[in-house]
Structures are given as C-alpha cells and as structure tokens.
Protein backbone atom coordinates (compact mmCIF):
# COMPACT_ATOMS: atom_id res chain seq x y z
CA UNK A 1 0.00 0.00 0.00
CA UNK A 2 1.23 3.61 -0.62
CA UNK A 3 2.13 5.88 1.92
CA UNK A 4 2.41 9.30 2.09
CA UNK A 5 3.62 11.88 4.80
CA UNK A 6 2.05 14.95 5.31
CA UNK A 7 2.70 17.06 8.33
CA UNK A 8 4.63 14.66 10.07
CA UNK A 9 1.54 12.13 9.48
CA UNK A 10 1.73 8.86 8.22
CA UNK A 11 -1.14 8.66 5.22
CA UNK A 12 -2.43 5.65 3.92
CA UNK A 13 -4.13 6.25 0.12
CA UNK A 14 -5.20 9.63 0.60
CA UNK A 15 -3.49 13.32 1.25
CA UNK A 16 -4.62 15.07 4.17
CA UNK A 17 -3.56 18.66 4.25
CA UNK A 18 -2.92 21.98 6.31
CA UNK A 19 -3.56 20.60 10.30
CA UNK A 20 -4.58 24.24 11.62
CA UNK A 21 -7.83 24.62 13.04
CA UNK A 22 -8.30 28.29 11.51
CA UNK A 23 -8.13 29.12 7.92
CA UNK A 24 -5.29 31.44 6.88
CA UNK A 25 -5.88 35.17 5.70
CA UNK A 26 -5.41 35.74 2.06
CA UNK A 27 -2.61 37.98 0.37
CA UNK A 28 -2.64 37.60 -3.24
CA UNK A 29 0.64 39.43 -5.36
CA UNK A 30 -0.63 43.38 -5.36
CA UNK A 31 2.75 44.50 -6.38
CA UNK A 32 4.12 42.79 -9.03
CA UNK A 33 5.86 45.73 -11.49
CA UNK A 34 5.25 45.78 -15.17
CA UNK A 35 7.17 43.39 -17.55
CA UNK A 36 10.38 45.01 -18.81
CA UNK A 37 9.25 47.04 -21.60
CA UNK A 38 5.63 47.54 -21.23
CA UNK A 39 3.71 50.15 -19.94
CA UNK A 40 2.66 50.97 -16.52
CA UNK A 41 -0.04 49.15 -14.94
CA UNK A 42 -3.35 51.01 -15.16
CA UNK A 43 -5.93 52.31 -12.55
CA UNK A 44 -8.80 49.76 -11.51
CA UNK A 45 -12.16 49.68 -9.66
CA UNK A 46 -13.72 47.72 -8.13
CA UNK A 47 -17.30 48.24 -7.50
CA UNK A 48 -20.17 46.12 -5.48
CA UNK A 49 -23.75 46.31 -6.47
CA UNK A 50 -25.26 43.84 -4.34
CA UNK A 51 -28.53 44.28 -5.01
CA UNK A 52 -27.82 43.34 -8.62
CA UNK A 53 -25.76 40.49 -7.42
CA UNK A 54 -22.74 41.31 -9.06
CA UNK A 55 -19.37 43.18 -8.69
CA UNK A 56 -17.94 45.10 -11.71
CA UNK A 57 -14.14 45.38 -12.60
CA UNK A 58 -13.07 48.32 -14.83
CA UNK A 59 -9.25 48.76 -15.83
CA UNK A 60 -8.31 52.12 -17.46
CA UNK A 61 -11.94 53.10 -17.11
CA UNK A 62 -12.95 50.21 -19.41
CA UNK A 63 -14.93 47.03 -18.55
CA UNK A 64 -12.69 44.21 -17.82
CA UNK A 65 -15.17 41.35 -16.41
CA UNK A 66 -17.54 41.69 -13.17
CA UNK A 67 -18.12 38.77 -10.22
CA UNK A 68 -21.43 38.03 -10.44
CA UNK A 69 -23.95 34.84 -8.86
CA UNK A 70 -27.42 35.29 -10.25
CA UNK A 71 -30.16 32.89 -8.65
CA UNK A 72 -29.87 30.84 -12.32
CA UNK A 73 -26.09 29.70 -11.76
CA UNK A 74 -24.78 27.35 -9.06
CA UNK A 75 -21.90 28.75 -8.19
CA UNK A 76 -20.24 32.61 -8.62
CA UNK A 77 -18.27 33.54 -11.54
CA UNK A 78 -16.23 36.23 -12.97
CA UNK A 79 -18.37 36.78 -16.49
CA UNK A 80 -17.07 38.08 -18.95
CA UNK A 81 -13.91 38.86 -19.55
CA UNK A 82 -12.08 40.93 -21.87
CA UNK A 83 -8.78 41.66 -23.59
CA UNK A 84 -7.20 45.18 -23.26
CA UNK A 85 -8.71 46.08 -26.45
CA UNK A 86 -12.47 44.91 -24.93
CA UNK A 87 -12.62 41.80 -27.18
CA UNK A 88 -14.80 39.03 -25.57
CA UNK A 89 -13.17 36.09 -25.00
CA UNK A 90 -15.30 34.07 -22.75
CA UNK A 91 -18.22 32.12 -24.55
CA UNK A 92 -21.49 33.87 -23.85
CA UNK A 93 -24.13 30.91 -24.14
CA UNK A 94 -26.00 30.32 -21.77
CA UNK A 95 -26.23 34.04 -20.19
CA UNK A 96 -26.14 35.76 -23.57
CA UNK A 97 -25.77 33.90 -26.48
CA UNK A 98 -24.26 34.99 -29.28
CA UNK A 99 -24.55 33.73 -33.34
CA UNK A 100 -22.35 30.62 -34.02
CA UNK A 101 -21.19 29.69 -30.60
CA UNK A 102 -21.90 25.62 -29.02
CA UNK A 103 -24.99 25.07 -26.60
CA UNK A 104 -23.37 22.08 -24.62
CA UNK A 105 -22.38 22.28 -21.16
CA UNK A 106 -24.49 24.70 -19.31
CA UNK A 107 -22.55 24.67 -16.73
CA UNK A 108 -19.92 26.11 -18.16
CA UNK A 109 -19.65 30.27 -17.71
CA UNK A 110 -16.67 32.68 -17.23
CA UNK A 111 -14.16 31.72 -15.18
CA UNK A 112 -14.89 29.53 -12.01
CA UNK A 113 -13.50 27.19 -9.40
CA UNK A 114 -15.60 23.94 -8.20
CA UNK A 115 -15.18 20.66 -8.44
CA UNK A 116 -16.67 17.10 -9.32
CA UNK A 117 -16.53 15.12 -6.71
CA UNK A 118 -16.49 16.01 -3.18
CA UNK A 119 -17.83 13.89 -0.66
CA UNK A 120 -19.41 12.05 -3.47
CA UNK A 121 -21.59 15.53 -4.43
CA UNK A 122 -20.74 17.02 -7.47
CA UNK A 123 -20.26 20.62 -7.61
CA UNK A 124 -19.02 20.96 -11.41
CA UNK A 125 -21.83 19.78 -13.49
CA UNK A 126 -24.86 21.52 -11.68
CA UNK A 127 -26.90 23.83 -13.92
CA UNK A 128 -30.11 25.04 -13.76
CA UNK A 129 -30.49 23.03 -17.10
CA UNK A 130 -30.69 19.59 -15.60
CA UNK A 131 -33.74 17.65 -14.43
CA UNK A 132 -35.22 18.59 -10.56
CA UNK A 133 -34.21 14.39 -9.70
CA UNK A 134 -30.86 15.32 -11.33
CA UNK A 135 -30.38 18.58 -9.65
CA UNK A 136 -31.43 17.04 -6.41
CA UNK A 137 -27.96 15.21 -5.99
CA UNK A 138 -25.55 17.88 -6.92
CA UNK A 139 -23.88 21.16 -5.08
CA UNK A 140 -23.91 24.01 -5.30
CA UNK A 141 -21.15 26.78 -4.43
CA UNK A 142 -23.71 29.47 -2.18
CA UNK A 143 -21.85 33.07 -2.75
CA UNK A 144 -22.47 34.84 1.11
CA UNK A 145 -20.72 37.96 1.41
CA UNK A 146 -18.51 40.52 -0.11
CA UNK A 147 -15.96 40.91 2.49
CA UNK A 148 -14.18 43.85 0.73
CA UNK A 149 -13.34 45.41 -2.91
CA UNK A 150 -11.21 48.15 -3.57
CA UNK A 151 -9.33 49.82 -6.39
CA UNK A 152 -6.11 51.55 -6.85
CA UNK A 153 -3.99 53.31 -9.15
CA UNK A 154 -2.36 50.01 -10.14
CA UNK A 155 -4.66 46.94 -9.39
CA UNK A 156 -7.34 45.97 -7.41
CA UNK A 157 -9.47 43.31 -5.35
CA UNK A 158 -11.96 41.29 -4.23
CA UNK A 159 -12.57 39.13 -1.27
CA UNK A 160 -15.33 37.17 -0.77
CA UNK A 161 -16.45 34.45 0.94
CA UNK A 162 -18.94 30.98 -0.19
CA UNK A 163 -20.32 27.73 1.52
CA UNK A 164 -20.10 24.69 -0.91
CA UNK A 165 -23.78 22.99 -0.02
CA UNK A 166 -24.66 19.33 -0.65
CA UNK A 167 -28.09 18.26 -1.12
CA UNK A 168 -30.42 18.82 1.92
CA UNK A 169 -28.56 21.92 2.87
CA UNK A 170 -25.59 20.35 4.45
CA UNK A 171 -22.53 22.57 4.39
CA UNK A 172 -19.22 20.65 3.57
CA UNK A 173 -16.58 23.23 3.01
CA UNK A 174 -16.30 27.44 4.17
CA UNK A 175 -14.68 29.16 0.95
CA UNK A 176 -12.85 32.52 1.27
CA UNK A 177 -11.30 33.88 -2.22
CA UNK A 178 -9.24 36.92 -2.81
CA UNK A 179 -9.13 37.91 -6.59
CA UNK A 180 -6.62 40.55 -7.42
CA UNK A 181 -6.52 42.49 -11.18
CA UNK A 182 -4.23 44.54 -12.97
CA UNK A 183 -3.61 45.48 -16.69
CA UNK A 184 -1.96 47.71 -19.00
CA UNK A 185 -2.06 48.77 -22.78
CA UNK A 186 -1.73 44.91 -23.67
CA UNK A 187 -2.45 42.80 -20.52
CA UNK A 188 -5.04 41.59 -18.51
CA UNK A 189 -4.67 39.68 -15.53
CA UNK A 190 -6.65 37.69 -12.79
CA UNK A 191 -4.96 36.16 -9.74
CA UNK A 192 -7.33 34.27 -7.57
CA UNK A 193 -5.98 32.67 -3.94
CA UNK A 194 -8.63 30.20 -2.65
CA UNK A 195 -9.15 29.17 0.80
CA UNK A 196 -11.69 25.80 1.35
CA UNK A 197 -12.10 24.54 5.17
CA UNK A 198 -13.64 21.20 6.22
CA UNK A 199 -16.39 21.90 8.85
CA UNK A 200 -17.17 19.25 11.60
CA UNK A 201 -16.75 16.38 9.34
CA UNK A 202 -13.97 15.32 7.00
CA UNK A 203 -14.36 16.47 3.39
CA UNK A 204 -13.01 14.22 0.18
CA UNK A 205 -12.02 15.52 -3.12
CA UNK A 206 -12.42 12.36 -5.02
CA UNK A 207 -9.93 11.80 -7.78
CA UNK A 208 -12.36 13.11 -10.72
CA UNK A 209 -11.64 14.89 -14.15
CA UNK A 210 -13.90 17.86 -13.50
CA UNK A 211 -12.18 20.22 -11.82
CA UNK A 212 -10.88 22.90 -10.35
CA UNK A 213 -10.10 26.32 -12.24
CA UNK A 214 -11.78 26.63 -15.25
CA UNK A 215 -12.79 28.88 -18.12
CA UNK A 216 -15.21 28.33 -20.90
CA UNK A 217 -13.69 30.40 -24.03
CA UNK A 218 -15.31 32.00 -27.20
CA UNK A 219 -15.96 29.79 -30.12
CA UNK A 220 -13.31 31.90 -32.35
CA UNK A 221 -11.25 30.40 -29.39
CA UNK A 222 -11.93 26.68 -30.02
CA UNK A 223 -9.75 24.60 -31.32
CA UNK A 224 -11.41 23.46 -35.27
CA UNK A 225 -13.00 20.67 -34.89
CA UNK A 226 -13.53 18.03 -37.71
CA UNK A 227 -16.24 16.11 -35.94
CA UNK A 228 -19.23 15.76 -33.68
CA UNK A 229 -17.89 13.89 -29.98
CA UNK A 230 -19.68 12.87 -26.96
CA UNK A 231 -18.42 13.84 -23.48
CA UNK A 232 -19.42 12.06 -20.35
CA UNK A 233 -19.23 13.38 -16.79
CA UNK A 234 -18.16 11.38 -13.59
CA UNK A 235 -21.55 10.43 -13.29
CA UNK A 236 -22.58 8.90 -16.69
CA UNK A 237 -24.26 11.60 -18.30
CA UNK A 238 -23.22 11.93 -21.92
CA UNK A 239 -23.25 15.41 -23.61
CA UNK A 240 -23.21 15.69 -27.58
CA UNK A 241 -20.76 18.48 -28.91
CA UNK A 242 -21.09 19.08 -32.72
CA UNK A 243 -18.93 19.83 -35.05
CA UNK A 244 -19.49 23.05 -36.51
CA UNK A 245 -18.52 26.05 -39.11
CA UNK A 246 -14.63 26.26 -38.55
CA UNK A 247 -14.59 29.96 -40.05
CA UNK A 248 -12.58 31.95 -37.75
CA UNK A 249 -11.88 28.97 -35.31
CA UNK A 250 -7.79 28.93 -34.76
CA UNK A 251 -7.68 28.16 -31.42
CA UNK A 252 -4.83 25.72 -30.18
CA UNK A 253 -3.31 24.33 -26.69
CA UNK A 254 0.26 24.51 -25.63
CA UNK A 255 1.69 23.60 -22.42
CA UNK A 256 5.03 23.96 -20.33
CA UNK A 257 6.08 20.54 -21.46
CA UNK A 258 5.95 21.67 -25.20
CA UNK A 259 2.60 19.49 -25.84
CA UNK A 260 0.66 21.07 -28.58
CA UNK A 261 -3.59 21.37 -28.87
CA UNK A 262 -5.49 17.82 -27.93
CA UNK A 263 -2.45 15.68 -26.38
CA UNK A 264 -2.35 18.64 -23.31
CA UNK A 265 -5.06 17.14 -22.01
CA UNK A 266 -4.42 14.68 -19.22
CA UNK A 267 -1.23 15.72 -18.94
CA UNK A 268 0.83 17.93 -16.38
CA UNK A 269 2.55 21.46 -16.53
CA UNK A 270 3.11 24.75 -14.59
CA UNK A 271 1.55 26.38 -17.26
CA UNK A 272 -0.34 25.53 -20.39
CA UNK A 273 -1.99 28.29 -23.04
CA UNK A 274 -4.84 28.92 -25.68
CA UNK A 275 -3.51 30.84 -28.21
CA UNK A 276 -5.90 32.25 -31.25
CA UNK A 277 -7.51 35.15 -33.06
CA UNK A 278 -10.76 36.73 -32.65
CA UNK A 279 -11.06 38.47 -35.77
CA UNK A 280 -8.26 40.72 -36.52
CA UNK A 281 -6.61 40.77 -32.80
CA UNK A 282 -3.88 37.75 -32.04
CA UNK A 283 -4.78 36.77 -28.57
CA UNK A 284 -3.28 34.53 -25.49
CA UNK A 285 -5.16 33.09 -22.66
CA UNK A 286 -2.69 31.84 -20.11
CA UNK A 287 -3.08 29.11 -16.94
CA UNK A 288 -0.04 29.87 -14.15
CA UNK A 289 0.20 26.83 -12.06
CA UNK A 290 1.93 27.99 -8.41
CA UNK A 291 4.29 25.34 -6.88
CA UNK A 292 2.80 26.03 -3.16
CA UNK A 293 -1.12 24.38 -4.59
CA UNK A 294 -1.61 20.96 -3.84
CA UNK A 295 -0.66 18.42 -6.66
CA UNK A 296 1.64 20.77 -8.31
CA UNK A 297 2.46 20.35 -11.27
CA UNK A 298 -1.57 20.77 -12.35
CA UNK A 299 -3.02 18.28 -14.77
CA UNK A 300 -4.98 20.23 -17.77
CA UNK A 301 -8.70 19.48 -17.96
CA UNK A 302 -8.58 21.23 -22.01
CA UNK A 303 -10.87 20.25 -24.11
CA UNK A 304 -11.23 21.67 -27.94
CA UNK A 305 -14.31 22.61 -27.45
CA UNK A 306 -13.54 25.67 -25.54
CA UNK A 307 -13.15 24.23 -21.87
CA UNK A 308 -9.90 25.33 -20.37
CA UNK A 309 -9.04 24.36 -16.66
CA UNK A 310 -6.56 23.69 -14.52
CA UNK A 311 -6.86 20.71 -12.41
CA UNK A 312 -4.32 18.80 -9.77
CA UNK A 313 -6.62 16.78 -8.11
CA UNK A 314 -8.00 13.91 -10.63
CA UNK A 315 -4.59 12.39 -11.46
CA UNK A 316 -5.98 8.92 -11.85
CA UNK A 317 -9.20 9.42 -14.06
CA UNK A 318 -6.61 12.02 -16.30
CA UNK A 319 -4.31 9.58 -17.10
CA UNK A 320 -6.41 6.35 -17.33
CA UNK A 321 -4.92 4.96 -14.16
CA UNK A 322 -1.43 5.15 -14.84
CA UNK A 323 -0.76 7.45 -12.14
CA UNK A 324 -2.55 6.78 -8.52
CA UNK A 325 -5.70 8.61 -7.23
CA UNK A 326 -4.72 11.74 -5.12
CA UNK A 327 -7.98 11.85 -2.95
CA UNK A 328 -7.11 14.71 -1.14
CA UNK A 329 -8.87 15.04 2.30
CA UNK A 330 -9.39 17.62 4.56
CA UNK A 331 -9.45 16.69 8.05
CA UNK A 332 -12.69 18.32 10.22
CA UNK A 333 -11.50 22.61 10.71
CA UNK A 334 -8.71 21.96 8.12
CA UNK A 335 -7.74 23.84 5.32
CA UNK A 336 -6.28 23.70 1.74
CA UNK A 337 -5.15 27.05 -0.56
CA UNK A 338 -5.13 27.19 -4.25
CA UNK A 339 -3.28 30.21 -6.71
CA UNK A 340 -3.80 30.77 -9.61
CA UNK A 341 -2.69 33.39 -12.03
CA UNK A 342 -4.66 33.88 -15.37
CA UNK A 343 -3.10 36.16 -18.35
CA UNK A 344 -4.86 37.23 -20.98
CA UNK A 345 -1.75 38.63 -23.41
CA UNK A 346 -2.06 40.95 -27.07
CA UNK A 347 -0.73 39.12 -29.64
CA UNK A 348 0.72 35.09 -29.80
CA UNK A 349 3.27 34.37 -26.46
CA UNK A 350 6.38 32.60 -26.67
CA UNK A 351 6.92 29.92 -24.77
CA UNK A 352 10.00 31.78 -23.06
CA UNK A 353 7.40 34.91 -22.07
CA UNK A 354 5.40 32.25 -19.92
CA UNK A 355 8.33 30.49 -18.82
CA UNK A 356 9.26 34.20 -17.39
CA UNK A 357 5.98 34.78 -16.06
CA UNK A 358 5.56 31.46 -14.54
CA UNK A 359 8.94 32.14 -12.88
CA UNK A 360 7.90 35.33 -11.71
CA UNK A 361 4.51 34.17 -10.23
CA UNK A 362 6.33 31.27 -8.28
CA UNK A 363 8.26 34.00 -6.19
CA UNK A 364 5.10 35.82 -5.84
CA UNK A 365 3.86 36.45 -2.63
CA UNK A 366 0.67 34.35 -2.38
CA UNK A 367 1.56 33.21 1.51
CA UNK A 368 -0.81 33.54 4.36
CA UNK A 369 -0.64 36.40 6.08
C-alpha cells in the first residue's frame, strides 16, 4: 500500500492537508511591477452592487469582467472577460448567447472554481439546465458575502467568501477567495488565492476529471473541430458536442512541457496556453500553475471545445490509471489554498514569455498572512 507523509503524518491512500484549526488570511501578489518594456499598470475599480448580485471590474476606465452569482447559476463567476482592447473572450451561451457559438455544457460560464466530486456531491456539473431528480444530488457553491473590494492606481481586489452545499442543505466546506486584477495597454490579468475549510466532518475531493479552475472560451477560441464527440461526466451523463462552421476557429493548446492542442489534455505542466484570433486581434489566454497548490504540477482538464481548466486533483481518471488517485482530504476545521494566475496577453506568447511569467509568479507572494 502507498504511503504518504504529510505534516509529520503517516497517510495511507489519501493526502490530508494543512492541520490548523483556523483558515489562513489571504494575500494575493498586489505588487508585481510591469514586464520590462511595457507600460505601466493602469488604474482599476472595483465596484459592489449587491442588489444586482454582481461586482464590476473596470481597468483604465474600461470594462474588464464583473463577479457576479445570479439565482440561475450554481456557483459565482467572474463573467465576462475581456482583452485590453475589450474583445470578448469568454463564450457567452448560456447568459447571452451569441450567433455561431456551441450550446453544450451549461454549466460552463466565465471563469470559475468547483469541483466534481467532493464527498461524493458534485459541484461541477450543476446547472439550472438539468432535471429537478438530477439537480437534487448535486452542489452548489452558495456566494455569502462581499468581504471587501477596492481599487487603486495600479490593481485591485476582491474578497469574498462561499459555503459549498450538498443536497439537503448540508454545508461541507467554508470558501474565502481573494481575486486581485491589474492590466496595462496589452495585458489583462486575474490572480485568484482560494481558501476551502472542512467543517465538523472530514471532506473528500475524489480523484475526478472535473475540476478545479476553469474557463469556458469564445468559439473563435476553439480549437477546429472536424467532428461531432460525446463527453461524459463522472456520473454517466453523456453530452453531444457538434462539429461546426470552422470559419474563424484557430484556437490551439500549448503547455510547459511543449505538448501542442489535444495531447495537453491529461497531462501535467506549470503552465499551459490557448492561443488564437478573434477576428483581426492575435490573442493569449494563459493558466499559471503555483508550486505552493496541492498536486503541483496541475493536470490540464482542455478540451477543444472551448473548456480550459486547470486541475491537480484527478490524477488517476486524467491519465487512465497510470498514475494513482490523489484523494485529497481535509481533516474536520482543516484547510487547503489554491493560486492561480490567469493572463490574458495581445498578440501570440512565446513559450520563453510564460516560462518568465511562470517564474515570476512562483516568487510571488501568495503566503498567508
């Protein structure tokens, strides 16, 4: 049987983490300067309007993306999101669709964090598109409170804090995120540090594909597809994607280990990348792995189809069993943090710039307070 030591503890076929009985505050990188060569990083606010549900992000007095959780999604999301010249690159179905773009996956909107399996309750697939028996069994990630939001003359940030809630109400895990963003001329960036504590009972994250930081991207963002597949979720529920028009579709995946568009899926690296056009503008969306998050280096859950996530935690089902099931548990009052740095860069990236910016985000100072 395989052991591993955590914390001095002897583990038997699971990881328990972080032994404190109080979650740790949150400081997410607030300082980083401007890349060698670029401009300075521009104003941003930050600015709660509960009563809409929703928390908008402007950078250089432009819309960058706002943190909303309407009553019709099952967990909160940062929808939409732009590049520094305003293009959309998030998918817009099912909140507003636009002409051309896939209906599958309903779940699927702006950038998130949830998982599959945990406890056995699945937090990932839950959409207010499934049946009431199917929606019955799944989780959903409760927004509560915006804890605070600010701007500044160089970034800005949110913290806010969630309950993750099984079926009959029963609260599993306390979530407490600080998202920090920052741009320039050419850049936009979002750097989320996430905080999940057990409660009074020990909490699970089943080795499962669906998981943990994800995106859904515009369909000019997609990799071309050639023909119609079938997806199923850890649960057996199949989901038809179609092939459609390829005009304007030039999306493709690299990843730190030099994998190129469909073999980066299932397969590990500090950093992986979409790169593609939307229209005239060259664009890069960019995943930062951070060597302190459990499971480091992240497996990539990136699918053609416009699903791009980041996700250490299902190392079993992601490579067909040929490396062992992580499991990672959280002990009752424990704790596990996750960073995560997202990019979204003017023109095609090198593999050296992310190499750089993976570098620089590894020294970053994403430690409790």
């Amino acid at each position: 049987m395989t052991k591993r030591t955590v914390s001095g503890l002897t583990v038997a076929l699971s990881a328990v983490v972080a032994l404190s009985s109080v979650p740790p505050g949150l400081r997410a990188d607030r300082s980083r300067p401007a890349p060698a060569g670029q401009a300075s990083w521009l104003p941003v606010t930050v600015a709660p309007d509960e009563a809409s549900r929703r928390v908008d992000v402007t950078i250089g007095g432009q819309p960058f993306t706002s943190y909303i959780w309407p009553e019709r999604l099952k967990k909160p999301v940062l929808y939409p999101l732009r590049s520094a010249k305003g293009t959309l690159v998030t998918r817009g179905w099912p909140l507003d669709p636009r002409p051309g773009e896939r209906i599958d996956h309903p779940h699927h909107v702006g950038l998130w964090f949830d998982y599959g399996n945990v406890n056995g309750i699945d937090f990932w697939n839950n959409s207010d598109g499934l049946k009431p028996e199917a929606a019955a069994k799944m989780g959903t990630v409760m927004h509560r409170r915006v804890v605070s939001a600010r701007g500044g003359a160089e970034s800005g940030s949110l913290v806010i804090e969630a309950d993750w809630i099984g079926p009959g109400g029963m609260t599993l895990l306390n979530e407490r995120s600080e998202s920090v963003f920052r741009g320039d001329a050419t850049t936009r960036i979002v750097e989320r540090v996430t905080t999940l504590t057990a409660l009074d009972r020990p909490v699970v994250f089943k080795d499962d594909k669906e998981g943990l930081f994800g995106m859904r991207v515009a369909r000019q963002l997609e990799q071309p597809s050639t023909k119609p597949e079938v997806f199923t979720d850890a649960s057996g529920k199949a989901t038809a994607v179609p092939a459609l028009d390829n005009a304007g579709v030039s999306g493709q995946y690299i990843s730190s280990e030099g994998r190129k568009g469909d073999a980066v899926w299932g397969t590990r690296g500090r950093w992986a990348m979409l790169i593609g056009r939307i229209g005239a503008e060259a664009l890069t969306l960019a995943m930062l792995d951070h060597p302190k998050n459990p499971g480091f280096p992240t497996y990539w859950h990136a699918r053609g189809y416009g699903l791009f996530a980041a996700n250490p935690l299902g190392p079993g089902v992601l490579t067909d069993g040929k490396q062992p099931a992580l499991n990672l548990t959280l002990e009752p009052h424990a704790f596990a943090t996750f960073r995560y740095r997202l990019l979204i860069l003017e023109g095609t990236a090198t593999a050296e710039r992310l190499d750089q910016e993976s570098n620089a985000f590894a020294g970053a100072q994403t430690s409790s307070r």
